[in-house]
PDB file of N, CA and C in Angstrom:
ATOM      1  N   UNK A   1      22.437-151.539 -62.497  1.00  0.00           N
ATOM      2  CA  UNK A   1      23.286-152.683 -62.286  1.00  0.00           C
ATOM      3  C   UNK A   1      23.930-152.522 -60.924  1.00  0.00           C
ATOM      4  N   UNK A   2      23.946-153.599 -60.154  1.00  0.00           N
ATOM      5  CA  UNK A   2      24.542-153.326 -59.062  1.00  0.00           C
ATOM      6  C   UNK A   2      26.183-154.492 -58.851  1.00  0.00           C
ATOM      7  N   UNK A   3      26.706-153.632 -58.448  1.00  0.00           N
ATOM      8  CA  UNK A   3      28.610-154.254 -58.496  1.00  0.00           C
ATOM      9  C   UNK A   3      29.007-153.918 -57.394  1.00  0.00           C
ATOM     10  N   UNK A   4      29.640-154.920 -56.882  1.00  0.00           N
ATOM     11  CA  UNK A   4      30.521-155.041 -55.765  1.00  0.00           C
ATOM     12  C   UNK A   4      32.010-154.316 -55.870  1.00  0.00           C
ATOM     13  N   UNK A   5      32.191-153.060 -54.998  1.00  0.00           N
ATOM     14  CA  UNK A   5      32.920-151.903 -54.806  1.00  0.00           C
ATOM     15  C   UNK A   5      33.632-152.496 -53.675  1.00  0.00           C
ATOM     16  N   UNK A   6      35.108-152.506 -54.364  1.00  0.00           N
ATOM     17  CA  UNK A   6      36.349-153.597 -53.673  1.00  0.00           C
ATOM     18  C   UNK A   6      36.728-152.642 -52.722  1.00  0.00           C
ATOM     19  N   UNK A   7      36.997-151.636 -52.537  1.00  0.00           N
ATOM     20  CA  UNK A   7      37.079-150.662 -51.339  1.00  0.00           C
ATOM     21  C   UNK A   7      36.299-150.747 -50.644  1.00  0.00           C
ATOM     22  N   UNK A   8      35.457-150.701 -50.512  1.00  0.00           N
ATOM     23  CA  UNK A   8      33.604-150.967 -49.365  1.00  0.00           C
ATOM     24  C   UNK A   8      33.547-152.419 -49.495  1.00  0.00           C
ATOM     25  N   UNK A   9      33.791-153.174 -50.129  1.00  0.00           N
ATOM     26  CA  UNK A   9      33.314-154.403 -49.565  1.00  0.00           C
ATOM     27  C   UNK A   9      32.101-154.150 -49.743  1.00  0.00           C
ATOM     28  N   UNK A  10      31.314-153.557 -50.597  1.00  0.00           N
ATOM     29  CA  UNK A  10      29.700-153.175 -50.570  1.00  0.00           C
ATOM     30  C   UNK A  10      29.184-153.315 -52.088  1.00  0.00           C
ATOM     31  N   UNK A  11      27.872-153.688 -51.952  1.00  0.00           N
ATOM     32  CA  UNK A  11      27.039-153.514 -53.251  1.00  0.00           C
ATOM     33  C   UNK A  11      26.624-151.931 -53.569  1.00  0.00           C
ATOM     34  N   UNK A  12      27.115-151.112 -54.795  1.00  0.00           N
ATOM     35  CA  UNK A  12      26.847-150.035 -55.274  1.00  0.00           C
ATOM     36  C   UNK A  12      25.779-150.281 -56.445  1.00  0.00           C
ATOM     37  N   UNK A  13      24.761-149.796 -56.665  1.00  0.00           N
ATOM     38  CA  UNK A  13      23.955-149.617 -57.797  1.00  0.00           C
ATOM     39  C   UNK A  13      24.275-148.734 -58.661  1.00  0.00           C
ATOM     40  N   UNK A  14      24.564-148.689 -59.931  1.00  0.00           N
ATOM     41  CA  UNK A  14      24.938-147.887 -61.157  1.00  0.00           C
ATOM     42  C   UNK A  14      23.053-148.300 -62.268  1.00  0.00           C
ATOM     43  N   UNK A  15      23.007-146.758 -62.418  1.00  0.00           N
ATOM     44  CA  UNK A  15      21.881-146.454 -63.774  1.00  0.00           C
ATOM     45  C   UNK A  15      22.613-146.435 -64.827  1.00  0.00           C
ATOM     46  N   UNK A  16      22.470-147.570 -66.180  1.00  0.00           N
ATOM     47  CA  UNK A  16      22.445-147.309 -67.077  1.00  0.00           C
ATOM     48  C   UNK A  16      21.399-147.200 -68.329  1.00  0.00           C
ATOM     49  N   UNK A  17      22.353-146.543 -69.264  1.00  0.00           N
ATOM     50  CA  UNK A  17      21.101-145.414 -70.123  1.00  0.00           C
ATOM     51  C   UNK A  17      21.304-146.358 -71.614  1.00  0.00           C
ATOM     52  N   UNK A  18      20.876-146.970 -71.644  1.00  0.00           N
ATOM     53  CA  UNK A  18      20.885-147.799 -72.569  1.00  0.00           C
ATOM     54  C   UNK A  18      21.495-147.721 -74.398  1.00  0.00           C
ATOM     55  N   UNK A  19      20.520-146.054 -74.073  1.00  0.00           N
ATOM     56  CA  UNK A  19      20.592-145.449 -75.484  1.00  0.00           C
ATOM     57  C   UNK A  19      21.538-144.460 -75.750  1.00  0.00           C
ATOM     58  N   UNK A  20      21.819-144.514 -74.791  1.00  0.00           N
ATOM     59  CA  UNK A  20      23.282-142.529 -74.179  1.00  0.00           C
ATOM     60  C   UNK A  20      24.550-143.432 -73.691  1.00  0.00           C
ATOM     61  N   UNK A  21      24.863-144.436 -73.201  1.00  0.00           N
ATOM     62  CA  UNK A  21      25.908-144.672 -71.852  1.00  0.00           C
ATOM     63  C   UNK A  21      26.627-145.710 -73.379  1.00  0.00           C
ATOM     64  N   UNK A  22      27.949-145.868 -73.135  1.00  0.00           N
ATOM     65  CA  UNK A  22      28.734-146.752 -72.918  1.00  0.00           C
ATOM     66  C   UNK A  22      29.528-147.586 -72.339  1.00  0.00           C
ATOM     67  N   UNK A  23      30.231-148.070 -72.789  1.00  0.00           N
ATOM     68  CA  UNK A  23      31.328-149.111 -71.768  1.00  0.00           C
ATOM     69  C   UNK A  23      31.838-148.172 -70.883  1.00  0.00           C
ATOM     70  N   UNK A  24      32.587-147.391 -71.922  1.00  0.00           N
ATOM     71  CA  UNK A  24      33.491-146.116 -71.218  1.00  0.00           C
ATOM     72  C   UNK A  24      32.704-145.602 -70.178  1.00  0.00           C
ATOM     73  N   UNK A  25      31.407-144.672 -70.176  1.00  0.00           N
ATOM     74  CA  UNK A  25      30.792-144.177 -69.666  1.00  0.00           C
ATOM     75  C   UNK A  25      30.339-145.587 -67.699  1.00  0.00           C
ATOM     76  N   UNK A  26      30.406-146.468 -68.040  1.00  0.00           N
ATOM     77  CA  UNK A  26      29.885-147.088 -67.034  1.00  0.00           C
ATOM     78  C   UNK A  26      31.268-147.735 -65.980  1.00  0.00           C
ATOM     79  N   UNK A  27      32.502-147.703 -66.764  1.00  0.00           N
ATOM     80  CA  UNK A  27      33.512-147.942 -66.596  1.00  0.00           C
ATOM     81  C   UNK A  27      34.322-146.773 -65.594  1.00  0.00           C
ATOM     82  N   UNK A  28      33.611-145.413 -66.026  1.00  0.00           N
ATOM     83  CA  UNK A  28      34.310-144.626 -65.416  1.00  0.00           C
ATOM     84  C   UNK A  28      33.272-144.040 -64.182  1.00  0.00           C
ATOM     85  N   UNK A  29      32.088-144.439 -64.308  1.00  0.00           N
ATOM     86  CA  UNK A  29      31.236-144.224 -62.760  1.00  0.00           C
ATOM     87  C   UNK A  29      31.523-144.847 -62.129  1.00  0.00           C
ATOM     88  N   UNK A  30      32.488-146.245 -62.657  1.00  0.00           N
ATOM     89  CA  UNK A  30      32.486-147.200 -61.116  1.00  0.00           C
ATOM     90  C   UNK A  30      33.982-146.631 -60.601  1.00  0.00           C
ATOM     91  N   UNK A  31      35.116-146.260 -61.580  1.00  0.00           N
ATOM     92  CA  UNK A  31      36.582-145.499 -61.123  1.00  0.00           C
ATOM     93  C   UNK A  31      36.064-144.372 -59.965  1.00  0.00           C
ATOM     94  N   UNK A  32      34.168-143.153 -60.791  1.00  0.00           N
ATOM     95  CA  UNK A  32      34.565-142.186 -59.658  1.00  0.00           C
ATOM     96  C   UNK A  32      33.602-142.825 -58.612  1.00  0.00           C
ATOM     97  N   UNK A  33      33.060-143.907 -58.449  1.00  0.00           N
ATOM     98  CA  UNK A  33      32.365-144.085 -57.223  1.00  0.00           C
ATOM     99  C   UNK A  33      33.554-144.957 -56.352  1.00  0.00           C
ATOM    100  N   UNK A  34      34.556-145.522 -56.170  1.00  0.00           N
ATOM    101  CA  UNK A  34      35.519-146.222 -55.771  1.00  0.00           C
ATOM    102  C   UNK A  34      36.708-145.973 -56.224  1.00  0.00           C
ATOM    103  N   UNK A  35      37.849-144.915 -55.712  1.00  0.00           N
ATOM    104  CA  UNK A  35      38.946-144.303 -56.035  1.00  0.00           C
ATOM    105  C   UNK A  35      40.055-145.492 -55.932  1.00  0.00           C
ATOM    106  N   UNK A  36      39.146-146.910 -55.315  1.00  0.00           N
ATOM    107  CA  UNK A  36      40.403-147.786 -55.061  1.00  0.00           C
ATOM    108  C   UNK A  36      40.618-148.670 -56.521  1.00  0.00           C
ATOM    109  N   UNK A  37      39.748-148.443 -57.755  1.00  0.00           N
ATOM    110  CA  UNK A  37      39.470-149.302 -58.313  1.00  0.00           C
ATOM    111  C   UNK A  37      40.359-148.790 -59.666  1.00  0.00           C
ATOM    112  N   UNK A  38      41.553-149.840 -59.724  1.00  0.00           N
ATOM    113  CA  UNK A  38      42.499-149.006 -60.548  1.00  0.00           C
ATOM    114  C   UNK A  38      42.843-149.633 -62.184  1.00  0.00           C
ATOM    115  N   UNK A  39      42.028-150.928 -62.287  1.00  0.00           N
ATOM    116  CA  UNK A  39      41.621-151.290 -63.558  1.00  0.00           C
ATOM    117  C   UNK A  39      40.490-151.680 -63.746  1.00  0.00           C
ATOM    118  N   UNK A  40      39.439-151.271 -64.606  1.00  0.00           N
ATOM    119  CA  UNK A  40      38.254-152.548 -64.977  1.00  0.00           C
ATOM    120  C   UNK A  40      37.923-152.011 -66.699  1.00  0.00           C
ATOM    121  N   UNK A  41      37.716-153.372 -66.971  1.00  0.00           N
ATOM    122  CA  UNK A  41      37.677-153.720 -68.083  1.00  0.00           C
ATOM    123  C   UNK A  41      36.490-154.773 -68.035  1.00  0.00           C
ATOM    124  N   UNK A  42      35.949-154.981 -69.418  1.00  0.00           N
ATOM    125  CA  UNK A  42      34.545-155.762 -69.949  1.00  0.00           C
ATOM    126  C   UNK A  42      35.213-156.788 -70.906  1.00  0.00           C
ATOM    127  N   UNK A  43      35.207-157.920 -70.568  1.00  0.00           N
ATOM    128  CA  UNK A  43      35.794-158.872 -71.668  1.00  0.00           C
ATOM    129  C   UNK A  43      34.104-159.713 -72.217  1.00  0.00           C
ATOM    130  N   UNK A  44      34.268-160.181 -73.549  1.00  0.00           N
ATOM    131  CA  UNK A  44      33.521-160.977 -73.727  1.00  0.00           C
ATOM    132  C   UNK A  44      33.307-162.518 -72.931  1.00  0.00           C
ATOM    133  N   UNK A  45      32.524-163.910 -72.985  1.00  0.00           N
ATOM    134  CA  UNK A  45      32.844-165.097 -72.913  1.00  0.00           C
ATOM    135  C   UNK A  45      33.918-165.305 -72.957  1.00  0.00           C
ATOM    136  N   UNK A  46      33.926-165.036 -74.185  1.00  0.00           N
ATOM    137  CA  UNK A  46      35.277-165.893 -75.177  1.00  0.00           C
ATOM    138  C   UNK A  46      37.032-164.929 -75.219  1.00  0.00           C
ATOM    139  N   UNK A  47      37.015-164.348 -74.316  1.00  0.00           N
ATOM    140  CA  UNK A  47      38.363-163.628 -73.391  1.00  0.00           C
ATOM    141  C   UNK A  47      38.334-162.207 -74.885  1.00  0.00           C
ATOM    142  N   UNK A  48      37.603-162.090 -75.737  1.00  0.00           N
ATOM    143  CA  UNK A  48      38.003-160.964 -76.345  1.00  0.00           C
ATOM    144  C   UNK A  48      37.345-159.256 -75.388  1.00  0.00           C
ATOM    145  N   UNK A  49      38.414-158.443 -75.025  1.00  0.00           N
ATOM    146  CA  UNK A  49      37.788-157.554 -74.733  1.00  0.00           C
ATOM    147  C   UNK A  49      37.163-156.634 -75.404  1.00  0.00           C
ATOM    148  N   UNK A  50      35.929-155.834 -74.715  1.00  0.00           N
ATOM    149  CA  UNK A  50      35.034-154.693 -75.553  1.00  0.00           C
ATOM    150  C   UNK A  50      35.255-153.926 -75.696  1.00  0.00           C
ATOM    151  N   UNK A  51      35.601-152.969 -76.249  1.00  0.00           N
ATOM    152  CA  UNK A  51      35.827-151.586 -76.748  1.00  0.00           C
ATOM    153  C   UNK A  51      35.105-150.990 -75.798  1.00  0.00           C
ATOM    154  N   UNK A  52      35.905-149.597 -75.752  1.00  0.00           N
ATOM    155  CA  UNK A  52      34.797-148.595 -74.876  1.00  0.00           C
ATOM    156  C   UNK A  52      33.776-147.736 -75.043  1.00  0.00           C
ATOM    157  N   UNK A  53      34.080-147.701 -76.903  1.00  0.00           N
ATOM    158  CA  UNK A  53      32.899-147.460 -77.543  1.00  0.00           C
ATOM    159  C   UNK A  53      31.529-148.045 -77.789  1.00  0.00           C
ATOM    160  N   UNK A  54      31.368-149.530 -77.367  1.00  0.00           N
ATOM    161  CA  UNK A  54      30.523-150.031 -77.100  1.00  0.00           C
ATOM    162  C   UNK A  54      29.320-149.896 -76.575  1.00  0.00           C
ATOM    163  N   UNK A  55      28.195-149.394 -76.943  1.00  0.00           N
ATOM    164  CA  UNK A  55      26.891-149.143 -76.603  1.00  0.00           C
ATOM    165  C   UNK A  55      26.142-150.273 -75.455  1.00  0.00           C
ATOM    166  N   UNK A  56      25.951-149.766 -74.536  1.00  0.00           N
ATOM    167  CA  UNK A  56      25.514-150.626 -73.446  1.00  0.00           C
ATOM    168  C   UNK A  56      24.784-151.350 -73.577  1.00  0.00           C
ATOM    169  N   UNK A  57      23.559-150.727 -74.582  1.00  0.00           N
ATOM    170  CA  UNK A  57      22.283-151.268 -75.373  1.00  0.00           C
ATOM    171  C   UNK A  57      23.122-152.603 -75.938  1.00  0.00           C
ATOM    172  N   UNK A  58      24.546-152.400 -76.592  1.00  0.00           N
ATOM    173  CA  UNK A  58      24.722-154.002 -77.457  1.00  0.00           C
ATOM    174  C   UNK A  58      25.155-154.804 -76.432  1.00  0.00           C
ATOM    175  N   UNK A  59      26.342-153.915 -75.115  1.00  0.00           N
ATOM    176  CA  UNK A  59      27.119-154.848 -74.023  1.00  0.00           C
ATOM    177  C   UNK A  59      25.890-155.749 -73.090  1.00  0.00           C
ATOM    178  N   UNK A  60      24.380-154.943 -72.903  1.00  0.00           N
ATOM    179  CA  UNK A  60      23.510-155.819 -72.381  1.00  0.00           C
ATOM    180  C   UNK A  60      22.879-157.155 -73.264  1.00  0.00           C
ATOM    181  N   UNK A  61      23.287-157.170 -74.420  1.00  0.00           N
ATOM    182  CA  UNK A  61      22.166-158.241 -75.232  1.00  0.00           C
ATOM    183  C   UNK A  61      23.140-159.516 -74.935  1.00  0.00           C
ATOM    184  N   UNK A  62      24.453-159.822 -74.755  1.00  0.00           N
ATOM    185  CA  UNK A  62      25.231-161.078 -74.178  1.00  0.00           C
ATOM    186  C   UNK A  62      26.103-161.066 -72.823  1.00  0.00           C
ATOM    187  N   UNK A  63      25.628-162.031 -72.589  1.00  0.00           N
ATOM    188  CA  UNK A  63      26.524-162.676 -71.472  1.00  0.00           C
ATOM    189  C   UNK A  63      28.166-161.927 -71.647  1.00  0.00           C
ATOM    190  N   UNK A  64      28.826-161.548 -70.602  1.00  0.00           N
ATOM    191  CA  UNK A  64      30.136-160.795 -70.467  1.00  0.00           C
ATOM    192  C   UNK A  64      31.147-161.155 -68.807  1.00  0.00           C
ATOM    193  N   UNK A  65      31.946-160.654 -68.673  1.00  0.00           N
ATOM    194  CA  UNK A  65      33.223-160.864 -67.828  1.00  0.00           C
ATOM    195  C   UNK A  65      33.256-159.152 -67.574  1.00  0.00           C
ATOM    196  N   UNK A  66      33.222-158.807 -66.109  1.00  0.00           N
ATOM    197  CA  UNK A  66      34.006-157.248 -65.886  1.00  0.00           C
ATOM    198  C   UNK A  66      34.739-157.691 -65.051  1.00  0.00           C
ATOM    199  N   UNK A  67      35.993-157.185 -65.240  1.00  0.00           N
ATOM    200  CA  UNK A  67      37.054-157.169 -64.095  1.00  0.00           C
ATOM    201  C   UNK A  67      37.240-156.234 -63.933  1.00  0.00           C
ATOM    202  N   UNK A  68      37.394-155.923 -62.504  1.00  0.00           N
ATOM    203  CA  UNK A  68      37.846-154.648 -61.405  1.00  0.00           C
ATOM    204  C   UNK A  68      39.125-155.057 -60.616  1.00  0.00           C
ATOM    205  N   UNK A  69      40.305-154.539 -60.733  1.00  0.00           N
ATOM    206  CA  UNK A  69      41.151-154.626 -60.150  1.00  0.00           C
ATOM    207  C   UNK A  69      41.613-156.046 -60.595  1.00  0.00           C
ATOM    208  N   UNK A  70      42.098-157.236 -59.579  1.00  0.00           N
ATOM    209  CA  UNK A  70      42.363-158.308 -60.497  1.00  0.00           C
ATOM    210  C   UNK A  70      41.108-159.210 -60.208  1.00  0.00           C
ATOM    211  N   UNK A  71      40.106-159.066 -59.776  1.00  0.00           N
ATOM    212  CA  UNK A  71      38.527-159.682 -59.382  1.00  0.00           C
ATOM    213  C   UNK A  71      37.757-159.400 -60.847  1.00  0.00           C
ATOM    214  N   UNK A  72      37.385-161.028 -61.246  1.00  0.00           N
ATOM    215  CA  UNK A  72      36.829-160.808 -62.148  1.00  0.00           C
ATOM    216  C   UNK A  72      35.445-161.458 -61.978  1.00  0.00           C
ATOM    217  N   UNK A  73      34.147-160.869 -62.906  1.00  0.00           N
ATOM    218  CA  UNK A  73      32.775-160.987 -62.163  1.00  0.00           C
ATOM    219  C   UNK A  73      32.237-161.893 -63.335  1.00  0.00           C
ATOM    220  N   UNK A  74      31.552-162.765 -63.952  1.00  0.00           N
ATOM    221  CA  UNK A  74      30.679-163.584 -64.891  1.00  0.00           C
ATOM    222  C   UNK A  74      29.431-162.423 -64.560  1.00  0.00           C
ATOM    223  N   UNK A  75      28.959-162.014 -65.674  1.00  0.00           N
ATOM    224  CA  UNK A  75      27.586-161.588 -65.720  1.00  0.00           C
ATOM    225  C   UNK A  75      26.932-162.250 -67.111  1.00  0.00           C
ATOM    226  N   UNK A  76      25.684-162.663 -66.333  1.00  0.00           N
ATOM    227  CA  UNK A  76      24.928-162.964 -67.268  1.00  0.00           C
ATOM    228  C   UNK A  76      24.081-162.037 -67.936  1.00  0.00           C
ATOM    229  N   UNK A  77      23.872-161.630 -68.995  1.00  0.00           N
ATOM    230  CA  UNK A  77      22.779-160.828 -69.903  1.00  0.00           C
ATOM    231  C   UNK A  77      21.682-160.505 -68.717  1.00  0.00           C
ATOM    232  N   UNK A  78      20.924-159.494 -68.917  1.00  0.00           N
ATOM    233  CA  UNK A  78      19.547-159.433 -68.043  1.00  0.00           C
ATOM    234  C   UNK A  78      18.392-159.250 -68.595  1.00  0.00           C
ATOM    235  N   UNK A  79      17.431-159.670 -68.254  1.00  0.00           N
ATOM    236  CA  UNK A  79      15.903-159.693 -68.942  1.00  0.00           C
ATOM    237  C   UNK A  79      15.855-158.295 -68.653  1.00  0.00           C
ATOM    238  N   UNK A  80      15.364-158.105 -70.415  1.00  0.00           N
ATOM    239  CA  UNK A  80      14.667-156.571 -70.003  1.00  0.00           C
ATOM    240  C   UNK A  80      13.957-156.160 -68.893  1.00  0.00           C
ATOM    241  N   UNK A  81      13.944-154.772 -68.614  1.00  0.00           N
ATOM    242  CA  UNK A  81      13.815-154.033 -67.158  1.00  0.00           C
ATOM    243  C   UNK A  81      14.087-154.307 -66.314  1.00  0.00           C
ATOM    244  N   UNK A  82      15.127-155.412 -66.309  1.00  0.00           N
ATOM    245  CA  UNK A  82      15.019-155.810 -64.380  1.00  0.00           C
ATOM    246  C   UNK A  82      16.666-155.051 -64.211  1.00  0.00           C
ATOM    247  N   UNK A  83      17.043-154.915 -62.754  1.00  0.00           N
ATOM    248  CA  UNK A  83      17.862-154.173 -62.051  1.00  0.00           C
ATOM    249  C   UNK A  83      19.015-155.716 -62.190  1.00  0.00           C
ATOM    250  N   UNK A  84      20.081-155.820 -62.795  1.00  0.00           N
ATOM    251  CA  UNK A  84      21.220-156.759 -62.494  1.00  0.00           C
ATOM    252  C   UNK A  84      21.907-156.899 -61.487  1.00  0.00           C
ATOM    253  N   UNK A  85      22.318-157.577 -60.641  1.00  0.00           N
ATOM    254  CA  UNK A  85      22.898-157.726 -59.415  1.00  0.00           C
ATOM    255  C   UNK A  85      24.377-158.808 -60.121  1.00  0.00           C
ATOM    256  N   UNK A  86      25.589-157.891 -59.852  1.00  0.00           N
ATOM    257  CA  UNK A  86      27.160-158.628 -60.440  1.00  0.00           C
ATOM    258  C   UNK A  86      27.426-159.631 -58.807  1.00  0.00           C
ATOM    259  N   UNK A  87      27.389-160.570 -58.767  1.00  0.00           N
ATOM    260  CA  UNK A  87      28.126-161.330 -57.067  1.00  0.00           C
ATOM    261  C   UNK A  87      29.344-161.611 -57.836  1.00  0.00           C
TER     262      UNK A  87
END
């Protein structure tokens, strides 16, 4: 998945493991890849947020909201195997 890193002003690519990773787990590669990034959170559509126990495998099967800092991103679901790009 690739996300826009509010300190760089840059697109970072993150691997996730579909069957191993969680929210938590993907939540906290983007804290240590960008030390500027001092909240993010995964909300559903419908403003309920995801747990961090959440299996990536389930957070990829719908459409979701990540906010980083107070920037919040619309992602749409992604067709299996392809690489996601967050604008």
């Amino acid at each position: 998945m690739s996300v826009p890193l509010p300190s760089r002003r840059e697109n970072c690519e993150f691997i996730l493991k579909p069957l191993s990773h969680t929210v938590k787990d993907f939540i906290q590669q983007l804290k240590d890849e960008d030390k500027g990034i001092e909240r993010a959170v995964i909300y559903n559509m419908e403003g309920t947020r995801i747990s961090q126990s959440t299996g990536v495998d389930v957070l990829l099967q719908s459409d979701f909201k990540l906010l980083i800092n107070d920037e919040t991103y619309p992602v749409n679901a992604p067709e299996q195997g392809n690489i996601y790009k967050i604008n």
